[in-house]
N, C-alpha and C. Protein backbone atom coordinates (compact mmCIF):
# COMPACT_ATOMS: atom_id res chain seq x y z
N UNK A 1 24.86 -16.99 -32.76
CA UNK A 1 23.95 -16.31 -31.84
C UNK A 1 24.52 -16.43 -30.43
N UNK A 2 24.76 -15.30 -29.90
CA UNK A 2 24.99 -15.27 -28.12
C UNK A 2 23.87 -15.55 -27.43
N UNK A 3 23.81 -16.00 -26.48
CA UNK A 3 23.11 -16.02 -25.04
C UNK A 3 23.60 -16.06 -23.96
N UNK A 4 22.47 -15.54 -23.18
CA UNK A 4 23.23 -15.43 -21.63
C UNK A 4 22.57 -16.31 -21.03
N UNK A 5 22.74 -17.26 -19.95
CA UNK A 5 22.58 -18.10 -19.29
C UNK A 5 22.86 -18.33 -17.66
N UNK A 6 21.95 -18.71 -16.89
CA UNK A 6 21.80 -18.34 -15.51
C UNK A 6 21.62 -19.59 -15.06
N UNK A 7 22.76 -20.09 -13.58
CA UNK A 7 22.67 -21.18 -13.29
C UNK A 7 22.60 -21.26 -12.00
N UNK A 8 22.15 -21.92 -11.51
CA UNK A 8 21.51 -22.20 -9.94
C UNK A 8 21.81 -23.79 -9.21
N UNK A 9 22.90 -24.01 -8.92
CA UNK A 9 22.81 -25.36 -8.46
C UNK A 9 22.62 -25.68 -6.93
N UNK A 10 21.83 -26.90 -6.68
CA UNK A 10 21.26 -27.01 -5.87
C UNK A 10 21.65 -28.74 -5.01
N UNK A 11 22.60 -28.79 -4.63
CA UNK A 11 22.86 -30.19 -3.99
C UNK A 11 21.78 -30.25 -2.79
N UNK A 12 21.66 -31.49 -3.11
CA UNK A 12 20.03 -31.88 -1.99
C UNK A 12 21.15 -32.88 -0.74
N UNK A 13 22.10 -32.19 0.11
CA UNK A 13 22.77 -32.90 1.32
C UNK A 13 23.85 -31.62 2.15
N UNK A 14 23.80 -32.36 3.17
CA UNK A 14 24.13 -31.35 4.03
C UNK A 14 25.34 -30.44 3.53
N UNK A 15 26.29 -31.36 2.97
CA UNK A 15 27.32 -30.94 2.71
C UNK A 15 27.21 -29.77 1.19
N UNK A 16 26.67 -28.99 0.82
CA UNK A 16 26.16 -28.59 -0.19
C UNK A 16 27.11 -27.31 -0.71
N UNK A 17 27.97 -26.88 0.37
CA UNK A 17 29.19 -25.95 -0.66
C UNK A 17 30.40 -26.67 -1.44
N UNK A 18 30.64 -27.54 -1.06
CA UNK A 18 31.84 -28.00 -2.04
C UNK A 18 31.51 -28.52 -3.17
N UNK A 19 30.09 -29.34 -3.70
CA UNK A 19 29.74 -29.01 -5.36
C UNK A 19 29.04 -27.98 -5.64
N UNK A 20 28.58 -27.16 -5.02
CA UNK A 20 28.51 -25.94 -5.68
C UNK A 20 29.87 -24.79 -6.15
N UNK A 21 31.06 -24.93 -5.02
CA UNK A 21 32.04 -24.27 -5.97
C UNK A 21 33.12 -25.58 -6.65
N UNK A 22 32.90 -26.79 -6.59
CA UNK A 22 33.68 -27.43 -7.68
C UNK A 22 32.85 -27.18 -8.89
N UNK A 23 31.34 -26.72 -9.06
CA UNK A 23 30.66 -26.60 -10.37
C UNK A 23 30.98 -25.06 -10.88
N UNK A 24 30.70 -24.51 -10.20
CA UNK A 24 31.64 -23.10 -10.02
C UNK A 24 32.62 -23.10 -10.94
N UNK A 25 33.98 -23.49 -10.50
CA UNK A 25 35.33 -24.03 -10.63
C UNK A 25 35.44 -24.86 -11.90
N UNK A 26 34.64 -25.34 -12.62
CA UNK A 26 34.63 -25.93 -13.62
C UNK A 26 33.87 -25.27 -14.44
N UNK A 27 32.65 -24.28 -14.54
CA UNK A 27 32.24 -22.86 -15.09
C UNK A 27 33.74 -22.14 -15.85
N UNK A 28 33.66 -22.10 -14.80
CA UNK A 28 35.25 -20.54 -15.06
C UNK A 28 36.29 -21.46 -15.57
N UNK A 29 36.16 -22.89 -15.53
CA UNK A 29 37.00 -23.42 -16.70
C UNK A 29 36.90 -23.44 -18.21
N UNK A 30 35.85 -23.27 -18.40
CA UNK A 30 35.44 -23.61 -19.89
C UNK A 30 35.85 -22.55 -20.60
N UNK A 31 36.23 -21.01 -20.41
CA UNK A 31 36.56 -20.38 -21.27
C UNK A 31 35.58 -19.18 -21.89
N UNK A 32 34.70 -19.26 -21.32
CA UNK A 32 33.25 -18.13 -21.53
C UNK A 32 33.49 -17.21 -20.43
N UNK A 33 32.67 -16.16 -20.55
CA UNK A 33 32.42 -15.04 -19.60
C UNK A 33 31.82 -15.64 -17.95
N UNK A 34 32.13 -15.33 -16.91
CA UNK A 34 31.45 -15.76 -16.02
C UNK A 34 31.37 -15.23 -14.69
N UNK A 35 30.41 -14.58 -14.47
CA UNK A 35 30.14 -14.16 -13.57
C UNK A 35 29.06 -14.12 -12.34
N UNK A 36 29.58 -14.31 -11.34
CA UNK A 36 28.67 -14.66 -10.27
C UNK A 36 28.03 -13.94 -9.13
N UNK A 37 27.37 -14.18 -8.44
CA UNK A 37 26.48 -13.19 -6.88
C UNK A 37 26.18 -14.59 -6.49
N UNK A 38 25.47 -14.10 -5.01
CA UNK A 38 25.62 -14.86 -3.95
C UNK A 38 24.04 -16.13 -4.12
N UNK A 39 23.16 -15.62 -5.31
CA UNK A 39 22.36 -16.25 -6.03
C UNK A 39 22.65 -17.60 -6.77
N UNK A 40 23.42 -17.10 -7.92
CA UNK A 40 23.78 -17.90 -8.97
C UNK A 40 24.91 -17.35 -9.58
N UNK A 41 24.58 -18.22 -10.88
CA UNK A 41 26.35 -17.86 -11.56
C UNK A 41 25.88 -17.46 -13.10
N UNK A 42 26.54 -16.88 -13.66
CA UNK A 42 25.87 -16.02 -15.71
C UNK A 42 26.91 -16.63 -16.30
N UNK A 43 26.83 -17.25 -16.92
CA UNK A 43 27.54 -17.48 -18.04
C UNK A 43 27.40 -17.07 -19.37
N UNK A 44 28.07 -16.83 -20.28
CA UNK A 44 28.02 -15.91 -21.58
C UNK A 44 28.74 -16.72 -22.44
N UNK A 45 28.10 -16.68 -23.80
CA UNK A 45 28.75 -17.18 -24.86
C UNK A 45 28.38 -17.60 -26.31
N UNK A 46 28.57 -18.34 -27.64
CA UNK A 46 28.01 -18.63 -28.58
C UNK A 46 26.86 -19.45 -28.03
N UNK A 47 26.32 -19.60 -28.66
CA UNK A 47 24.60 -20.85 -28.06
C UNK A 47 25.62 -22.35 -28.68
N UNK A 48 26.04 -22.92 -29.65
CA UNK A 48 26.53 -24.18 -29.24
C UNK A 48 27.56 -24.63 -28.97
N UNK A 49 28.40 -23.52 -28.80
CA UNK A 49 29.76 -23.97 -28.18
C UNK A 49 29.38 -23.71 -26.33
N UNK A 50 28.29 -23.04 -25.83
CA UNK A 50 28.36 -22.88 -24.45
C UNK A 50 27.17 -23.74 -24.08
N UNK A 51 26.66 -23.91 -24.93
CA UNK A 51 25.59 -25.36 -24.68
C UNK A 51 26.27 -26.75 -24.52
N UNK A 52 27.14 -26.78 -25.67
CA UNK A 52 27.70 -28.27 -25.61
C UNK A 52 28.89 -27.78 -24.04
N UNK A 53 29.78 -26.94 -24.16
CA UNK A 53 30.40 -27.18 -22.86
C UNK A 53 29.04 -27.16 -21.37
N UNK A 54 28.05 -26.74 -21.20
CA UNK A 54 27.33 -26.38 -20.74
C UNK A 54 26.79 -28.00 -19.92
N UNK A 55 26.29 -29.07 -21.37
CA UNK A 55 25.79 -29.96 -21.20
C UNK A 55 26.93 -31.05 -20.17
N UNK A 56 28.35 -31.15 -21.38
CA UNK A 56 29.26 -31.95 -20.40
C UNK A 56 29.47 -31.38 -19.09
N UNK A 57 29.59 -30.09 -18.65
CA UNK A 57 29.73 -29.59 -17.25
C UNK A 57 28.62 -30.63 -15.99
N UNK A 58 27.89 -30.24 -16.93
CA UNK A 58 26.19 -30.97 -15.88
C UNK A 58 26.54 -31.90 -15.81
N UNK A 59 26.29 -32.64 -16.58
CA UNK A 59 26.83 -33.98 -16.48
C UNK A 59 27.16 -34.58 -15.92
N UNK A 60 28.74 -34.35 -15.20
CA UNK A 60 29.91 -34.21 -14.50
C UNK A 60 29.22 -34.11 -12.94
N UNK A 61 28.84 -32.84 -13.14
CA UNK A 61 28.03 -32.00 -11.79
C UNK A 61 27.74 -33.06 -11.17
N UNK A 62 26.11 -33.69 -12.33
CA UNK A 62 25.41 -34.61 -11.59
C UNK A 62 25.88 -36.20 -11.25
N UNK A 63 27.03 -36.51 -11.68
CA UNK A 63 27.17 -38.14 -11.55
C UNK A 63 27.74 -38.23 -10.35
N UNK A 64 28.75 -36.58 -9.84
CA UNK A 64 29.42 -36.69 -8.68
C UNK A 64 28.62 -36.70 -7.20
N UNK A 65 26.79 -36.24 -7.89
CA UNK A 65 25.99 -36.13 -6.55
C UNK A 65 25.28 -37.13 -6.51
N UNK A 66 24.71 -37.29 -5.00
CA UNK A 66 23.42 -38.20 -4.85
C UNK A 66 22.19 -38.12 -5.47
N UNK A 67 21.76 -36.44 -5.22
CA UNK A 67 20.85 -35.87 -5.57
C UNK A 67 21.04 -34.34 -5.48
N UNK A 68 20.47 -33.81 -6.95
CA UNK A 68 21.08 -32.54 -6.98
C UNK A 68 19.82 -32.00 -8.08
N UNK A 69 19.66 -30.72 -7.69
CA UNK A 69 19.02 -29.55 -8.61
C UNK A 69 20.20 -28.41 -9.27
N UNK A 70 19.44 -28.67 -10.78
CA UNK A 70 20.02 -27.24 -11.08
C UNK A 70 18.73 -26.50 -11.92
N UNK A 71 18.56 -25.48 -11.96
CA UNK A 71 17.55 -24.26 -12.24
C UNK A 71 18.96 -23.82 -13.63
N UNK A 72 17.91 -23.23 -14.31
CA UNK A 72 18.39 -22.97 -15.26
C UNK A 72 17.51 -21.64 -16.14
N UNK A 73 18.14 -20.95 -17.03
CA UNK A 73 17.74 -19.71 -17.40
C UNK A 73 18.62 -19.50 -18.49
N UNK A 74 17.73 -19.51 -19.63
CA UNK A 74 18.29 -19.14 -21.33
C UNK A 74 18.06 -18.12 -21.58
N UNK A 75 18.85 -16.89 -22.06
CA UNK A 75 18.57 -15.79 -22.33
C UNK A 75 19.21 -15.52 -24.26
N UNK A 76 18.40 -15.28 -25.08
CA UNK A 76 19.10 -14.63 -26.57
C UNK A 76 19.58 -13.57 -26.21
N UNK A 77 21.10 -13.57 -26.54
CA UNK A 77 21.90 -12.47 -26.27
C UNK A 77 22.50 -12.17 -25.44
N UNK A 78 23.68 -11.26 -25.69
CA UNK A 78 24.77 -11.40 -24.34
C UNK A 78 24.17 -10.29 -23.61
N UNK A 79 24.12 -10.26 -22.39
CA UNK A 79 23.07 -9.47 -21.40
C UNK A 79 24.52 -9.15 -20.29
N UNK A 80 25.76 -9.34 -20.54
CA UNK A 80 26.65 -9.38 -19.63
C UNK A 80 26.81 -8.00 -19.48
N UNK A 81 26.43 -7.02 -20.25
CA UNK A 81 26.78 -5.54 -19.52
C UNK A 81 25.42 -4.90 -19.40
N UNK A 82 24.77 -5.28 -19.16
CA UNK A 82 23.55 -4.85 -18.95
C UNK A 82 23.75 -3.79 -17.28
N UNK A 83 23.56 -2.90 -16.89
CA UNK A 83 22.97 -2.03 -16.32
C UNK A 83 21.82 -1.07 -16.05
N UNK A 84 21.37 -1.18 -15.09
CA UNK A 84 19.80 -0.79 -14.73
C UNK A 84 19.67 0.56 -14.66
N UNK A 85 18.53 1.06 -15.32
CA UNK A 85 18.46 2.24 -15.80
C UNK A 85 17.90 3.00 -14.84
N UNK A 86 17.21 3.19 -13.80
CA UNK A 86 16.63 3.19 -12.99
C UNK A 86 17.23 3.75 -11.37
């Protein structure tokens, strides 16, 4: 099963762009679809091969911060070409 997945990270300190694109930067490592806006970042892929890379990513994310948010968004199915009809 695919899903699409929407990520939002949120470092709680001043300095707050350099783990957001080292988490970034380690996204676009794993080997899935990934694409980003000035929001968040989509990631695309099987549900437990992009879950388990998904989980160790965080992980990682969080041991390197003090205090940090991430928002998160599970979608069934790859939604990566989706275009608005409208």
């Amino acid at each position: 099963m695919n899903i699409s997945v929407e990520l939002t990270l949120l470092p709680l300190n001043n300095d707050f762009k350099t783990p957001i694109k080292n988490f970034i930067q380690k996204l676009r490592s794993l080997g899935f679809k990934v694409l980003e806006n000035p929001m968040s970042t989509q990631i695309y892929g099987e549900y437990d091969a992009l879950m388990s890379a998904l989980q160790q990513a965080i992980k990682e994310g969080f041991e390197k911060e003090t205090a940090v948010v991430l928002n998160m968004k599970i979608i069934k199915g790859d939604r990566s070409g989706y275009v608005p009809s409208f």
